[in-house]
N, C-alpha and C. Protein backbone atom coordinates (compact mmCIF):
# COMPACT_ATOMS: atom_id res chain seq x y z
N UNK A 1 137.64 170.07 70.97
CA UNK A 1 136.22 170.12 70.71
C UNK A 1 135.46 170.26 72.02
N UNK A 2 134.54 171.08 71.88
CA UNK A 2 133.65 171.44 73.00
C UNK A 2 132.54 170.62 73.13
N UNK A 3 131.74 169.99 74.22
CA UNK A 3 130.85 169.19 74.45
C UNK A 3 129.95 170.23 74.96
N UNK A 4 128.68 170.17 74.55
CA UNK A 4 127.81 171.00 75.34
C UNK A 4 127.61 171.42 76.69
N UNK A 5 127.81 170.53 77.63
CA UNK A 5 128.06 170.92 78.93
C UNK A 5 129.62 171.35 78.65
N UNK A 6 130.24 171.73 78.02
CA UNK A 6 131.89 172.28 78.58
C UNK A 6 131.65 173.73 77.89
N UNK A 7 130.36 173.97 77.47
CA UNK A 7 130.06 175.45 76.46
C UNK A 7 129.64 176.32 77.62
N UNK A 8 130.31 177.24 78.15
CA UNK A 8 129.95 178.33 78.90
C UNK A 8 128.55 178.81 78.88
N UNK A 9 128.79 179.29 77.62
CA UNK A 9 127.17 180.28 76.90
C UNK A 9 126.32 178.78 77.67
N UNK A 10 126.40 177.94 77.20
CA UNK A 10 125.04 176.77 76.97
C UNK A 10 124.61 176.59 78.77
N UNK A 11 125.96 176.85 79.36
CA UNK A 11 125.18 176.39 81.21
C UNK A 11 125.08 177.67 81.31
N UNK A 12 125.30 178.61 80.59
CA UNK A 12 124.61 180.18 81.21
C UNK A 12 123.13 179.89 80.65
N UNK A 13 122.57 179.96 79.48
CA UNK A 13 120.87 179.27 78.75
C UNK A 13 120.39 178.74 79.73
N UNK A 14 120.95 177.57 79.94
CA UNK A 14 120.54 176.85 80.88
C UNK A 14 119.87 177.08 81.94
N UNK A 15 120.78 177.51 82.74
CA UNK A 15 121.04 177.60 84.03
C UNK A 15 119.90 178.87 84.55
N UNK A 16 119.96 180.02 83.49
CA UNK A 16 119.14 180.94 83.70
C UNK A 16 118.00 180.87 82.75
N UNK A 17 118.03 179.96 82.48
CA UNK A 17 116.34 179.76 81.29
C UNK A 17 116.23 180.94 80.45
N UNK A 18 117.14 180.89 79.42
CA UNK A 18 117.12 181.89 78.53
C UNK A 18 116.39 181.26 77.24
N UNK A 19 115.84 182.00 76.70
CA UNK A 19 115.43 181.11 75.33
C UNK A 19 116.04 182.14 74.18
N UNK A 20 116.57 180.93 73.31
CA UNK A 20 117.07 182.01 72.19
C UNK A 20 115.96 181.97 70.69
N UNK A 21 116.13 183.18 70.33
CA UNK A 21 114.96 182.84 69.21
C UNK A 21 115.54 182.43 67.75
N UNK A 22 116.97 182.80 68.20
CA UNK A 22 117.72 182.28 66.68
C UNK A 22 117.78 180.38 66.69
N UNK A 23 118.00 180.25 65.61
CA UNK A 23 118.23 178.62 65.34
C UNK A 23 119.75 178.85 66.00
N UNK A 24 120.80 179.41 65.69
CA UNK A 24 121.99 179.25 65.70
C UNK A 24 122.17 179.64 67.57
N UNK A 25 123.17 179.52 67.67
CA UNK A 25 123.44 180.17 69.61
C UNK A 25 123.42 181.48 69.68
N UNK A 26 123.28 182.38 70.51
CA UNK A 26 123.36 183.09 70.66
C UNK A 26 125.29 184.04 70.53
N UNK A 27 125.45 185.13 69.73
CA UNK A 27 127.12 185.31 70.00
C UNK A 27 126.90 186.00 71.64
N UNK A 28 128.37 186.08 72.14
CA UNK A 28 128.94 186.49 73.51
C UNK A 28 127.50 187.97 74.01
N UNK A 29 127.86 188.70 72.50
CA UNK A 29 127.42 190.07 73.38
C UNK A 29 125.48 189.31 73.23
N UNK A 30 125.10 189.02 72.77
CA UNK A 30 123.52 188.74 72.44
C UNK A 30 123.57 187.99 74.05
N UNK A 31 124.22 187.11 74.56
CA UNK A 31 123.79 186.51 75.78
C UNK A 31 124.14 187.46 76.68
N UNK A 32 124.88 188.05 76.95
CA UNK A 32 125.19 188.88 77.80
C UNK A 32 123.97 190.18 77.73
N UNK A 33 123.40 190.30 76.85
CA UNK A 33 122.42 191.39 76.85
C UNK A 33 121.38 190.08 77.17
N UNK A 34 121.13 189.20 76.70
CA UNK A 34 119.63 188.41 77.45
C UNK A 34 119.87 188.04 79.15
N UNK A 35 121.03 187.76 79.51
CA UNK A 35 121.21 187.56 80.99
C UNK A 35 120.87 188.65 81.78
N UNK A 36 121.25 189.90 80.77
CA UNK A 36 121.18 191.72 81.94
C UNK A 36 119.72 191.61 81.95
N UNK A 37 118.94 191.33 81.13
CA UNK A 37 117.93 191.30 81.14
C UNK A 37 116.92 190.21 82.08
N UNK A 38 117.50 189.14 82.13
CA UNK A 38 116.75 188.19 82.50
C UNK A 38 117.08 188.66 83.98
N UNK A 39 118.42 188.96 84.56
CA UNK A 39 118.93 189.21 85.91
C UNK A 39 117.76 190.39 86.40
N UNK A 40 117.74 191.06 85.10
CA UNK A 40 117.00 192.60 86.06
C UNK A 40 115.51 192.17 86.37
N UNK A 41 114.99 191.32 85.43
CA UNK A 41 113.22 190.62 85.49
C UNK A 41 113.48 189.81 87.13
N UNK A 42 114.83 189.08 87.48
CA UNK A 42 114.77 188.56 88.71
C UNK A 42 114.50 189.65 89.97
N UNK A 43 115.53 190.16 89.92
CA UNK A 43 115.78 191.20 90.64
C UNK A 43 114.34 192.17 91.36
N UNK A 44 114.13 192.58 90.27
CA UNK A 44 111.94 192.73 90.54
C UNK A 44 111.30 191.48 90.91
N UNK A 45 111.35 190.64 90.61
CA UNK A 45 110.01 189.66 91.00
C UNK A 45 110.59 188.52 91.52
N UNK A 46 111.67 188.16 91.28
CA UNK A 46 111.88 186.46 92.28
C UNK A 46 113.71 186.93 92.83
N UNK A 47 114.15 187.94 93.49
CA UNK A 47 115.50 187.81 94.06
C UNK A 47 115.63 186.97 94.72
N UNK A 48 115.03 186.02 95.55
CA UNK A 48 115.74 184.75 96.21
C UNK A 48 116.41 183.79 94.78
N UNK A 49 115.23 183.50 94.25
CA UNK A 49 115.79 182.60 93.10
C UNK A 49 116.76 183.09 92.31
N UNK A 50 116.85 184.26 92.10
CA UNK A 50 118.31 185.10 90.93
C UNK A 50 119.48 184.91 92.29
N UNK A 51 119.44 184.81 93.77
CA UNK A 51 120.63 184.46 94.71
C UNK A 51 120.69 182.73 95.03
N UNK A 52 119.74 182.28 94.46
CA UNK A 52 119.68 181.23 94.56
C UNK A 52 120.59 180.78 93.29
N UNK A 53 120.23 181.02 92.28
CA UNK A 53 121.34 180.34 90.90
C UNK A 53 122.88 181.22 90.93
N UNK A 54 122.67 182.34 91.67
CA UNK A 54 124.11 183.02 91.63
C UNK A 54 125.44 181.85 92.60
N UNK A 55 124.20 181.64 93.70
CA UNK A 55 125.28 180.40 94.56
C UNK A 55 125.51 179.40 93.66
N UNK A 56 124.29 178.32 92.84
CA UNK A 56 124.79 177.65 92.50
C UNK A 56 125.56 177.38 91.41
N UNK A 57 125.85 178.80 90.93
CA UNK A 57 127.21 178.84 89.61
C UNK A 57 128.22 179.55 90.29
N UNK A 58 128.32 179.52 91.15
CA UNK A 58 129.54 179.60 92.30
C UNK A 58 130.28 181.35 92.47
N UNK A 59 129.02 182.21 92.01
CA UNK A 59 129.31 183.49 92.49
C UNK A 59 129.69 183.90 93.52
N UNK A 60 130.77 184.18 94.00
CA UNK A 60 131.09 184.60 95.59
C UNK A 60 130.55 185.96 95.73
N UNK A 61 129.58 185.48 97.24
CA UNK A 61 129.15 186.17 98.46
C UNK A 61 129.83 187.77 98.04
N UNK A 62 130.77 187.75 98.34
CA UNK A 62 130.90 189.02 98.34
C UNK A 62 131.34 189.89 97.36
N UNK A 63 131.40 189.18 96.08
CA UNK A 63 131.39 189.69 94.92
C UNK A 63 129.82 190.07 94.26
N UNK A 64 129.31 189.00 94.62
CA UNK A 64 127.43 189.85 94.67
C UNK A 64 127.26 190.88 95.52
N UNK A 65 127.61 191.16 96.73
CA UNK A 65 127.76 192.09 97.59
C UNK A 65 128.22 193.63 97.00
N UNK A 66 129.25 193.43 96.65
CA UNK A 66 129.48 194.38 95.34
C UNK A 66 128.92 194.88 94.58
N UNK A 67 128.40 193.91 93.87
CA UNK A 67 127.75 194.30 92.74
C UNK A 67 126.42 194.95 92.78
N UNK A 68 125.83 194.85 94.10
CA UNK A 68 124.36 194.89 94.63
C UNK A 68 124.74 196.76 95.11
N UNK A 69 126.01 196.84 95.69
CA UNK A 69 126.19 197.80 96.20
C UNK A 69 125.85 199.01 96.08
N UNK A 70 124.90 200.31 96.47
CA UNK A 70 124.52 201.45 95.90
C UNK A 70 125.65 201.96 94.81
N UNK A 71 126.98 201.73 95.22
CA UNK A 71 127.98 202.48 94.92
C UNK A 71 128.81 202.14 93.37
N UNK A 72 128.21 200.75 93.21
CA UNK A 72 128.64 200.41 92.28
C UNK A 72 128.66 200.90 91.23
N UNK A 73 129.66 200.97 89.85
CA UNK A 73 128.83 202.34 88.84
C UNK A 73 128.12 201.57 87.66
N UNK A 74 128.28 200.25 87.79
CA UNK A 74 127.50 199.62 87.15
C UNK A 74 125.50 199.38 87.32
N UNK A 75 124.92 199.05 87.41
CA UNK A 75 123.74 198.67 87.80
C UNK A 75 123.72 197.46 87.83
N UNK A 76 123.36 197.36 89.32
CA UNK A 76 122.95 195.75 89.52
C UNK A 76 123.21 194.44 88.59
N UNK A 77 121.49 194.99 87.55
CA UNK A 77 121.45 193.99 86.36
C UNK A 77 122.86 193.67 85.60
N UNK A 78 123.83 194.25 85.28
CA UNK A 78 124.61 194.29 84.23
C UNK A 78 125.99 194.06 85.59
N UNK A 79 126.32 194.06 86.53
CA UNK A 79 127.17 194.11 87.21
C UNK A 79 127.05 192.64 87.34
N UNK A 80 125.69 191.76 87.76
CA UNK A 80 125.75 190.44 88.30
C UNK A 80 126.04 189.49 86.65
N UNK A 81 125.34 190.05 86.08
CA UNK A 81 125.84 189.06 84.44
C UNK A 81 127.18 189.06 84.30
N UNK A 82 128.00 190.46 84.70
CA UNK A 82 129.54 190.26 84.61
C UNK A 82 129.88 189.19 85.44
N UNK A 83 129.53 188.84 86.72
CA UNK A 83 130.10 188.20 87.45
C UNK A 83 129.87 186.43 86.84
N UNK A 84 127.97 186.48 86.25
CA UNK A 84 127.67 185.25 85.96
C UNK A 84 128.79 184.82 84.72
N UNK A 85 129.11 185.63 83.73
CA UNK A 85 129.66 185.01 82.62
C UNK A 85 131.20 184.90 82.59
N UNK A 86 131.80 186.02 83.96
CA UNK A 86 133.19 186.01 84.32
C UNK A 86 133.52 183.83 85.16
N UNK A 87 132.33 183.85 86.06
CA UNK A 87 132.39 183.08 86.34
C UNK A 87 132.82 181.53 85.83
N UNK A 88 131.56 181.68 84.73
CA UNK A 88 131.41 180.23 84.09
C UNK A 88 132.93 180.18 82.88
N UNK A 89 133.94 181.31 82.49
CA UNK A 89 134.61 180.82 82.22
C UNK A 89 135.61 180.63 82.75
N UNK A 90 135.80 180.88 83.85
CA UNK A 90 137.00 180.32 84.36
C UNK A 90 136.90 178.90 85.08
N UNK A 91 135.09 178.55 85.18
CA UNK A 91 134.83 177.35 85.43
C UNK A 91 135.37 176.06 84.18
N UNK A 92 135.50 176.74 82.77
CA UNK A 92 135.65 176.10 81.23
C UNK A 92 137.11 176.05 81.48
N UNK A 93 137.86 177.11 82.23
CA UNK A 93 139.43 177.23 82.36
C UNK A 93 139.65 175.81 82.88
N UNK A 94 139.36 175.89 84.09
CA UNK A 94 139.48 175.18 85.23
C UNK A 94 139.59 173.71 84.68
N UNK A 95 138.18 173.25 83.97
CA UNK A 95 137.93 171.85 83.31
C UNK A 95 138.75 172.03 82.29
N UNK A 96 139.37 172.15 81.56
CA UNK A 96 140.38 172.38 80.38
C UNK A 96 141.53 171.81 80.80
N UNK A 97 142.06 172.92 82.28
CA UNK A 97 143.16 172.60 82.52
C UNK A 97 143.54 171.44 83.12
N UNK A 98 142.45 170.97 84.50
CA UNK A 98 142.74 169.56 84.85
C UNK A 98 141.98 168.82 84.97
N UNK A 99 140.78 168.79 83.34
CA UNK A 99 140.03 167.56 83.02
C UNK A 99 140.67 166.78 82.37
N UNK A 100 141.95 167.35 81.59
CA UNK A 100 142.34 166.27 81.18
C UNK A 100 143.44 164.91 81.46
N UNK A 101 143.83 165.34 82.67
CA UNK A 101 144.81 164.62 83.43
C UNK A 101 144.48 163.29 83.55
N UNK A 102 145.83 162.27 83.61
CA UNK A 102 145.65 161.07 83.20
C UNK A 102 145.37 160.60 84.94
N UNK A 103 144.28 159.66 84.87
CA UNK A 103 143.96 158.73 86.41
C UNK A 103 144.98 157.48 86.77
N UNK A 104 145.51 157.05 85.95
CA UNK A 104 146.17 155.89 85.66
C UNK A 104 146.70 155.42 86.83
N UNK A 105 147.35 156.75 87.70
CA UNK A 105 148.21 155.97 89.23
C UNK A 105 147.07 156.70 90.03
N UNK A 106 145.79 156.44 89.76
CA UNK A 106 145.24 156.61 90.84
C UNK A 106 144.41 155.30 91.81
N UNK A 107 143.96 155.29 92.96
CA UNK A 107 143.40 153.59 92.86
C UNK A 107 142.00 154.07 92.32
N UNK A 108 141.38 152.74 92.33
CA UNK A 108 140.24 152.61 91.49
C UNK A 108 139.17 153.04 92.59
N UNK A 109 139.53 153.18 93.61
CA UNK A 109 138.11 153.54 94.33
C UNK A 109 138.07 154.97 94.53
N UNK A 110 138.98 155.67 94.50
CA UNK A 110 139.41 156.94 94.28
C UNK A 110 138.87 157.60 92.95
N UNK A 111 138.69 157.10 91.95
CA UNK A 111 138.57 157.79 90.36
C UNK A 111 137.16 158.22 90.58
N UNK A 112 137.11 159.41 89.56
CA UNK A 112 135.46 159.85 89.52
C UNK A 112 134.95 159.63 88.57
């Protein structure tokens, strides 16, 4: 079972202040088309802040670099959402794989 913070989609909403207009969540492709969107509204009017949330969902430097790149055959907008939503699940991988590990032989001042 998924906890809301362990929901990809929900720290992508989040994180990029998406609002959804459905009651229900948004499916994969509906967020991925509101992020291209929300990325490209950054991109025009606040790019520090759209490089500002790219660091702090742990987009690497030079994978934005990329993506920004004239050459890229993607566009910008739709190149950095790949990276935002490639990102956050391998961040869900990551916690999956060793959130659940037992602390038991660890000492107590050590545990998080």
């Amino acid at each position: 079972m998924l906890l809301p913070n362990d929901n990809p989609n929900q720290l992508i909403i989040s994180d990029f202040e998406l609002a959804s207009p459905e009651a229900d969540a948004p499916s994969e492709a509906e967020l991925f088309g509101m992020l291209c969107d929300r990325i490209s509204w950054l991109i025009e009017h606040n790019m520090g802040y759209l490089l500002s949330l790219l660091y702090r969902n742990d987009v690497l430097e030079w994978k934005i670099n990329e993506a920004l790149a004239p050459d890229n055959p993607d566009p910008a907008n739709i190149a950095l959402a790949k990276l935002v939503m490639e990102r956050q699940h391998q961040r869900l991988a990551t916690k999956k794989q060793y959130g659940k590990q037992s602390s038991d032989g660890v000492d107590e001042d050590l545990r998080w």
